[in-house]
Structure formats: structure tokens, C-alpha cells
PDB file of N, CA and C in Angstrom:
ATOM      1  N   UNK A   1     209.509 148.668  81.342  1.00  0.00           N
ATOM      2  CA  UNK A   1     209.289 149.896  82.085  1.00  0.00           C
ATOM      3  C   UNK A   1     209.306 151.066  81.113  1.00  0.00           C
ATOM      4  N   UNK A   2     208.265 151.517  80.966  1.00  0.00           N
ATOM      5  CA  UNK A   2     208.026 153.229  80.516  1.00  0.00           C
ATOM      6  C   UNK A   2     209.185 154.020  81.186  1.00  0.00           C
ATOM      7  N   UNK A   3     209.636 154.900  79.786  1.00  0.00           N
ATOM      8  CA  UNK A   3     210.719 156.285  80.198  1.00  0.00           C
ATOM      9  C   UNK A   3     209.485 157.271  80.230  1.00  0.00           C
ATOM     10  N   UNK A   4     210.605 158.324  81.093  1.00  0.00           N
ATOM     11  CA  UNK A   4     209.178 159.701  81.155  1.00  0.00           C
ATOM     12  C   UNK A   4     209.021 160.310  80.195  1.00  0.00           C
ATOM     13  N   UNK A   5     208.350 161.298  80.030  1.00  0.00           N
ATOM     14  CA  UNK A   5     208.311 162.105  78.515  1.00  0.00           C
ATOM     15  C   UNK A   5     209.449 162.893  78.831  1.00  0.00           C
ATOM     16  N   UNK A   6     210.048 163.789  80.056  1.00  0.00           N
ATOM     17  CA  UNK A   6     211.017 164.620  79.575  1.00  0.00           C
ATOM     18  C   UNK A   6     212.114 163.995  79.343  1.00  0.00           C
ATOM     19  N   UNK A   7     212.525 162.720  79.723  1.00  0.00           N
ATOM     20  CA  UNK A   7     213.371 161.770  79.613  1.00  0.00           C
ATOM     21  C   UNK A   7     213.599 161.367  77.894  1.00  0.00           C
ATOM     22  N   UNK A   8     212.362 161.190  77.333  1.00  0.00           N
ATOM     23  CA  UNK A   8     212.224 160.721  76.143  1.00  0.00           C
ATOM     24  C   UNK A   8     212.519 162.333  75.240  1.00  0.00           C
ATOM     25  N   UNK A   9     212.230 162.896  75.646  1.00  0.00           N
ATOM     26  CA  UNK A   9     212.477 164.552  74.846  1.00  0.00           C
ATOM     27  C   UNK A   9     214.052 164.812  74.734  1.00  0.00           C
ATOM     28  N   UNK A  10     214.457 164.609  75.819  1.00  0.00           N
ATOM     29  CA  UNK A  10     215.910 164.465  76.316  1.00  0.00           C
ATOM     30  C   UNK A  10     216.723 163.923  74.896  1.00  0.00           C
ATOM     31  N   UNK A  11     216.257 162.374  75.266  1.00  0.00           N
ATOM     32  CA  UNK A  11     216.640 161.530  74.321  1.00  0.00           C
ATOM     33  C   UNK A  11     216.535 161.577  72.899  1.00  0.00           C
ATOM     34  N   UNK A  12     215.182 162.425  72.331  1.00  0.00           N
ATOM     35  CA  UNK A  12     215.408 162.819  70.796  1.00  0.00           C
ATOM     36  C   UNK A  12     215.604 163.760  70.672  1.00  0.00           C
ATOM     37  N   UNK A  13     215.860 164.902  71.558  1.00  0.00           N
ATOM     38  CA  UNK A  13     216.837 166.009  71.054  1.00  0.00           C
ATOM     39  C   UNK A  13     218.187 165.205  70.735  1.00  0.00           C
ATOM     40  N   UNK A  14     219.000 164.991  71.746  1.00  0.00           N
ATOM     41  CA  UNK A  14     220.336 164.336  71.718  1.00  0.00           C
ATOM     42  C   UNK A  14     220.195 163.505  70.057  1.00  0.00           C
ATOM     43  N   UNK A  15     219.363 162.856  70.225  1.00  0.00           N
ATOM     44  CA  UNK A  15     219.399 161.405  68.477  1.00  0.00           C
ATOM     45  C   UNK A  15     219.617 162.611  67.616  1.00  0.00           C
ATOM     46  N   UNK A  16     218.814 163.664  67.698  1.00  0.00           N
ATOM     47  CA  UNK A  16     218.454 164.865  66.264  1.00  0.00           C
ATOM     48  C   UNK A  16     220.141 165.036  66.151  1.00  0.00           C
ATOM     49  N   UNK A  17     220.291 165.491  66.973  1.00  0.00           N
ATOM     50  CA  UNK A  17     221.538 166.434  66.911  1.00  0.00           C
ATOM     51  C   UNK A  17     222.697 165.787  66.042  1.00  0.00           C
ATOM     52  N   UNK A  18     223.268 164.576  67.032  1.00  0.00           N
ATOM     53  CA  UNK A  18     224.022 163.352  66.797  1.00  0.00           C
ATOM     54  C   UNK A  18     223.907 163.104  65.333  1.00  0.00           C
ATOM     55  N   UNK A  19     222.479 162.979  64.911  1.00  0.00           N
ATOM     56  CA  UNK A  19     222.384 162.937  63.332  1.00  0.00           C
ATOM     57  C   UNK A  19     222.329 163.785  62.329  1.00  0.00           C
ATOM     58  N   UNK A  20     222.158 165.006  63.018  1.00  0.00           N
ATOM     59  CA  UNK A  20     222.155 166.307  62.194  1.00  0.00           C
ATOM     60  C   UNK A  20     223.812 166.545  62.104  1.00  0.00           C
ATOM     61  N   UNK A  21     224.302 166.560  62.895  1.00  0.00           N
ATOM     62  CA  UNK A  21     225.995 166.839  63.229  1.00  0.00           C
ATOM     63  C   UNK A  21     227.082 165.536  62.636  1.00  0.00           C
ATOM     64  N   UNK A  22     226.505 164.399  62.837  1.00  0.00           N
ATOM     65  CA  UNK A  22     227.688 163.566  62.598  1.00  0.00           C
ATOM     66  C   UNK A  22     226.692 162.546  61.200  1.00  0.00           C
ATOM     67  N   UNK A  23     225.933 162.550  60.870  1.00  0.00           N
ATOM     68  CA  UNK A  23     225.076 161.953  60.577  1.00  0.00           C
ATOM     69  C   UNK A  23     226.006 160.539  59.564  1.00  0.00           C
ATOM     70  N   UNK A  24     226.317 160.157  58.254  1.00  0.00           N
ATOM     71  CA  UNK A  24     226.988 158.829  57.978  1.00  0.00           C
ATOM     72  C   UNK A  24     228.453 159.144  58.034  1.00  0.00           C
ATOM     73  N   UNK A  25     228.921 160.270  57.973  1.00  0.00           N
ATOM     74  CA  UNK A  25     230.591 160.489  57.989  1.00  0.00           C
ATOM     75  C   UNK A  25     231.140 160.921  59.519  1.00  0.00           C
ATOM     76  N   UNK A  26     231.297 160.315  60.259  1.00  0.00           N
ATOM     77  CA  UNK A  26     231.516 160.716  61.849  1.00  0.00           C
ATOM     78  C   UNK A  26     233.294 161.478  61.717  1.00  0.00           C
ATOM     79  N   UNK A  27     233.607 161.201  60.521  1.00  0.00           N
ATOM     80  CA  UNK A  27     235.063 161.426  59.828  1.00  0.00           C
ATOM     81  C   UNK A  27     235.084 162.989  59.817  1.00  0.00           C
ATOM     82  N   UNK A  28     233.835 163.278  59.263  1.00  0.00           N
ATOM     83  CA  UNK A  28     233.962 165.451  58.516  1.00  0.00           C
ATOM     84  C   UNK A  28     233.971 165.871  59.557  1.00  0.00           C
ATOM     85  N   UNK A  29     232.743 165.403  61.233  1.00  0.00           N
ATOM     86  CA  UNK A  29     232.384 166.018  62.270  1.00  0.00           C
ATOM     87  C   UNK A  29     233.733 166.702  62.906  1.00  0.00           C
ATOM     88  N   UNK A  30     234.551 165.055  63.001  1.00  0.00           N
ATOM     89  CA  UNK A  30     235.829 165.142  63.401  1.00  0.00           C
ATOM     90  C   UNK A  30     236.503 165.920  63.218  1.00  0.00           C
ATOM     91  N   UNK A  31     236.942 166.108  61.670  1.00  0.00           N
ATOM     92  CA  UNK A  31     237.501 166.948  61.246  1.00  0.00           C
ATOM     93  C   UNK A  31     236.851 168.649  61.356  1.00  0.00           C
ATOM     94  N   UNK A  32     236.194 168.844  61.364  1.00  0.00           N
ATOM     95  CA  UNK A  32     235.584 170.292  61.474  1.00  0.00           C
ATOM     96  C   UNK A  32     235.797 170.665  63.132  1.00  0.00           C
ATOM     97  N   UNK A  33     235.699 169.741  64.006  1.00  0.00           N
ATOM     98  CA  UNK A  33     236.448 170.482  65.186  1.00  0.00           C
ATOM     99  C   UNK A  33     237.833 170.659  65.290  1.00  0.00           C
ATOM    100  N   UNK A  34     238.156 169.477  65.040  1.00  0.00           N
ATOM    101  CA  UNK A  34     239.474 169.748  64.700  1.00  0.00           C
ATOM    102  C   UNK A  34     240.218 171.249  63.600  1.00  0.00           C
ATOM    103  N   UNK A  35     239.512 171.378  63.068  1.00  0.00           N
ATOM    104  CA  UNK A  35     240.083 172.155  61.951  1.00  0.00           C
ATOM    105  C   UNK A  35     240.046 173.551  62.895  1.00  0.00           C
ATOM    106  N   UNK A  36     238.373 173.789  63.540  1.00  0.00           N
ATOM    107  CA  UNK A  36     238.073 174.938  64.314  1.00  0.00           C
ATOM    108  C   UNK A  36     239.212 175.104  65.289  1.00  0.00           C
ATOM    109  N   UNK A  37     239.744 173.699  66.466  1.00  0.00           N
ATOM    110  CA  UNK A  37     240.259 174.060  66.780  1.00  0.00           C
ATOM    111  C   UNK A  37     241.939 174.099  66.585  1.00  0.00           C
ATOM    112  N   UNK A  38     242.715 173.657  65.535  1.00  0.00           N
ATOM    113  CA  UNK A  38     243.466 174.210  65.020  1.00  0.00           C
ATOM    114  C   UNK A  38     243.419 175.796  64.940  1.00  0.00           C
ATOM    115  N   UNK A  39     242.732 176.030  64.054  1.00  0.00           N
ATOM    116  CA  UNK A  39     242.446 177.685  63.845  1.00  0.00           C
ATOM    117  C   UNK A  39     242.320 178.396  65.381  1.00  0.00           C
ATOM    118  N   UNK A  40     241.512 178.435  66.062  1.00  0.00           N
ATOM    119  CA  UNK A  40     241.903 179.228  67.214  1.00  0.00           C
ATOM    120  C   UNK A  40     243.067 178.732  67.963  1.00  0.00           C
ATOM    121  N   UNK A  41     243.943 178.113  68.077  1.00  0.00           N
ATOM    122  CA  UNK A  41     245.197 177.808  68.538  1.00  0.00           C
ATOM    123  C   UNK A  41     246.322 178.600  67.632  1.00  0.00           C
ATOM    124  N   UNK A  42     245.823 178.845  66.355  1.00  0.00           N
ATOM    125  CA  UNK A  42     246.684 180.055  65.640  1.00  0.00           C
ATOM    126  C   UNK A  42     246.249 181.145  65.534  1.00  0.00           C
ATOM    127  N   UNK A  43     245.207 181.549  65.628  1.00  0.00           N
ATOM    128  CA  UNK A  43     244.623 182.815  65.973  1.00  0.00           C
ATOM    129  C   UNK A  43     244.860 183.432  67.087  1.00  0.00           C
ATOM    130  N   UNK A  44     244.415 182.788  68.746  1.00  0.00           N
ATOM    131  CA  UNK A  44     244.369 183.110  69.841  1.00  0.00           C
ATOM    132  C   UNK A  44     246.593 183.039  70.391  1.00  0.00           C
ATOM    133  N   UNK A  45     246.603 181.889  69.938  1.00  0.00           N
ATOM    134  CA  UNK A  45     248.077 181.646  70.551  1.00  0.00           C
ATOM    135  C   UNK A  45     249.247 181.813  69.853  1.00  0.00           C
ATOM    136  N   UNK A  46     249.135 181.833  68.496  1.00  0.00           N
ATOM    137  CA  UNK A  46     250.344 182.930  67.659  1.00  0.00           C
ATOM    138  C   UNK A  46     250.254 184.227  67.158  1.00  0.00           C
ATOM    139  N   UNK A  47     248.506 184.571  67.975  1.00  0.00           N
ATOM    140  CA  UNK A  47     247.988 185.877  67.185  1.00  0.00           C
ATOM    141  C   UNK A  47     248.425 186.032  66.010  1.00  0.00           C
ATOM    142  N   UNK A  48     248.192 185.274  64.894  1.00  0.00           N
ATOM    143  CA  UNK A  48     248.329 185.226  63.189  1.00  0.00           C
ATOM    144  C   UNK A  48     247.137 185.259  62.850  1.00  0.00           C
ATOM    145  N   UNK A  49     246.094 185.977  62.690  1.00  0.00           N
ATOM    146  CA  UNK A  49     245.233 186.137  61.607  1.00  0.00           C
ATOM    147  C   UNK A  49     245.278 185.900  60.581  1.00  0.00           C
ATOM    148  N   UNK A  50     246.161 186.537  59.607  1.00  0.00           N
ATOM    149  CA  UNK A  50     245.803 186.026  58.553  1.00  0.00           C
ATOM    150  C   UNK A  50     246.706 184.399  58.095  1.00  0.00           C
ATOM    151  N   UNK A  51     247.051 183.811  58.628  1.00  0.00           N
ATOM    152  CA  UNK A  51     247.270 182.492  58.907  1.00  0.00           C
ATOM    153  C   UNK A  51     246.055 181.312  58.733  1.00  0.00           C
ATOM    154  N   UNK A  52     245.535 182.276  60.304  1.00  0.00           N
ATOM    155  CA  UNK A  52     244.102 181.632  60.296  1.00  0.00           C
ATOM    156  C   UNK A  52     243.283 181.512  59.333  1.00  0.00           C
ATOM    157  N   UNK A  53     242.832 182.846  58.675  1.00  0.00           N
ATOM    158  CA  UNK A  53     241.710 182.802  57.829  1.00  0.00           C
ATOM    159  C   UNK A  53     242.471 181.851  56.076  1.00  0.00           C
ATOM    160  N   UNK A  54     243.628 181.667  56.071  1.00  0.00           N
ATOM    161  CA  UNK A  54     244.179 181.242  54.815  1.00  0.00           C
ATOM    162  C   UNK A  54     244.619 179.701  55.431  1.00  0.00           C
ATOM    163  N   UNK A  55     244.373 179.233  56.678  1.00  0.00           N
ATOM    164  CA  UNK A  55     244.468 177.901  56.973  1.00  0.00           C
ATOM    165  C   UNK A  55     242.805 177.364  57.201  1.00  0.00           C
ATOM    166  N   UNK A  56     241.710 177.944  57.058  1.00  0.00           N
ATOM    167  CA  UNK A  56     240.564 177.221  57.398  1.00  0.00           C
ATOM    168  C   UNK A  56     240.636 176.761  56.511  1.00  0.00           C
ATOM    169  N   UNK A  57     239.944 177.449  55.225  1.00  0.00           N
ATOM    170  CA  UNK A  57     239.877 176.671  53.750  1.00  0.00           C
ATOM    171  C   UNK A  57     240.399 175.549  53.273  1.00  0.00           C
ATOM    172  N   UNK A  58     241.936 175.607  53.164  1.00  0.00           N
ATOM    173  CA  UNK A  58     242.898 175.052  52.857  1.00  0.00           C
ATOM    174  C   UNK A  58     242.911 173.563  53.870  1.00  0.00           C
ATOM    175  N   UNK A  59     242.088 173.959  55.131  1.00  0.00           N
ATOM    176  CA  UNK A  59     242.178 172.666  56.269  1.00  0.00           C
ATOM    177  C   UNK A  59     240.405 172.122  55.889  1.00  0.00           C
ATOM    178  N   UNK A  60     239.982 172.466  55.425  1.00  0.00           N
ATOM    179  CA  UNK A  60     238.864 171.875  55.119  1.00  0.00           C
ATOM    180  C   UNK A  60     238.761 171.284  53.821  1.00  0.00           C
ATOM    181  N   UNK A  61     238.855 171.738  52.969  1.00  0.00           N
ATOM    182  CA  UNK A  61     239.423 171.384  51.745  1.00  0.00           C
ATOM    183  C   UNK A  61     240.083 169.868  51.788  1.00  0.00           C
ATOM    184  N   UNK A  62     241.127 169.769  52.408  1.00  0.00           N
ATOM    185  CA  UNK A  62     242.290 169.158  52.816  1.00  0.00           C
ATOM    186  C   UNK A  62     241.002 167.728  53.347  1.00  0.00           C
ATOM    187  N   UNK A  63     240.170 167.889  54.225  1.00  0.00           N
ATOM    188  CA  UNK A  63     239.729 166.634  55.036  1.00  0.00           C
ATOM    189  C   UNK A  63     238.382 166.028  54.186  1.00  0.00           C
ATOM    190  N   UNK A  64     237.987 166.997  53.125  1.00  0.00           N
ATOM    191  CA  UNK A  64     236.985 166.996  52.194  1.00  0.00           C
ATOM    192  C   UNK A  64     238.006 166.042  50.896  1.00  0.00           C
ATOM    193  N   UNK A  65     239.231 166.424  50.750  1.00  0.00           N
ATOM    194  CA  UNK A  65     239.494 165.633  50.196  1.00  0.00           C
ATOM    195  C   UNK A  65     239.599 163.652  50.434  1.00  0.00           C
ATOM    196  N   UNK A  66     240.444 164.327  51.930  1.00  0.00           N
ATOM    197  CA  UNK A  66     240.494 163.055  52.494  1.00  0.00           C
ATOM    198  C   UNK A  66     239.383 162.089  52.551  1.00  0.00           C
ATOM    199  N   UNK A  67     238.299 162.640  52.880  1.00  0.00           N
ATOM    200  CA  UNK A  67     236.758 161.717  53.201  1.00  0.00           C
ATOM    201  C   UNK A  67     236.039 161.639  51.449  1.00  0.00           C
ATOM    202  N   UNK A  68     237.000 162.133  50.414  1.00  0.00           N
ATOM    203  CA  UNK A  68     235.997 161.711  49.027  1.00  0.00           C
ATOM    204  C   UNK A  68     237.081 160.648  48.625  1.00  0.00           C
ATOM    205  N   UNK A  69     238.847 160.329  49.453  1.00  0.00           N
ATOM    206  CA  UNK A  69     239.467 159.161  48.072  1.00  0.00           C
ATOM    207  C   UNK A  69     238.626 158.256  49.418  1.00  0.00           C
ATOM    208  N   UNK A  70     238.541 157.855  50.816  1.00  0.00           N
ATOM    209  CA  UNK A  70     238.198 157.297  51.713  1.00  0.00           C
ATOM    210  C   UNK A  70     237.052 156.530  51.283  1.00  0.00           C
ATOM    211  N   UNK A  71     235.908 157.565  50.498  1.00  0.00           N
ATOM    212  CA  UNK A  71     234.612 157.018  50.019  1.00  0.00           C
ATOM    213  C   UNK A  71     234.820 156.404  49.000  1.00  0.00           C
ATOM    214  N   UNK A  72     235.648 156.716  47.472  1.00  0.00           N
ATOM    215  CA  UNK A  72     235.703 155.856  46.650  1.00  0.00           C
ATOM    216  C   UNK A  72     236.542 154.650  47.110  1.00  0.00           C
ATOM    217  N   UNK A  73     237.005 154.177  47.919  1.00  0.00           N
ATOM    218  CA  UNK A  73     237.754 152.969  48.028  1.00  0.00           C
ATOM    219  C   UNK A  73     236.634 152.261  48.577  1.00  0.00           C
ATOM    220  N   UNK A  74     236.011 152.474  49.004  1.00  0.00           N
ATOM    221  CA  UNK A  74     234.967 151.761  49.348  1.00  0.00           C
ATOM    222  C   UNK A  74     234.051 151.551  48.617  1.00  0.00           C
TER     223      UNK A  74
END
């Protein structure tokens, strides 16, 4: 059975994305929401700014490390 075309449009927007966003490390995706939402949970709910802006880096950094010893063990 044939899908429809908007059905099928549907469907490779969603593939693009999925692969544009998570594409072989589904690990960084993870981590980058996570990190985002860390940061607004100290921004919005301890109102610490500068917390925030000196914990993104440092939390990205941090999962960039994690996902390069992750890759060499493999």
C-alpha cells in the first residue's frame, strides 16, 4: 500500500531533523538538553545569572569531554 505524499513529507521532515539533531552521537543531543535545561533551572529558579552563563561552557565542555574518552574506547 502507497503512503500519501503529505504523509511521506511528514515523514522526511521528521528523518531530516532526527538526523540533523541527533545524527551518530544520540549521547551530545542528550546532553545539550540536558545542559539547556540545567541552565534554566538556575537561571529561572535560583535567579543566578551569572552561575548560568559560567555553568553552560563548563557543562558542555564537561559532556564533549565525556563523548571524546567514550569514542576512543571504542
Amino acid at each position: 500500500m502507497k503512503s500519501s505524499w503529505p504523509l511521506r513529507m511528514v515523514v522526511g521532515f521528521a528523518r531530516f531533523w532526527w538526523d540533523f539533531l541527533v545524527g551518530d552521537t544520540p549521547e551530545l543531543f542528550v546532553a545539550a538538553v540536558v545542559i539547556l535545561g540545567v541552565v534554566a533551572v538556575i537561571r529561572l529558579g535560583a535567579h543566578e545569572n551569572a552561575l548560568a552563563v559560567a555553568a553552560l561552557p563548563l557543562l558542555a565542555v564537561a559532556a564533549l569531554g565525556v563523548s571524546l574518552s567514550r569514542a576512543r574506547r571504542r
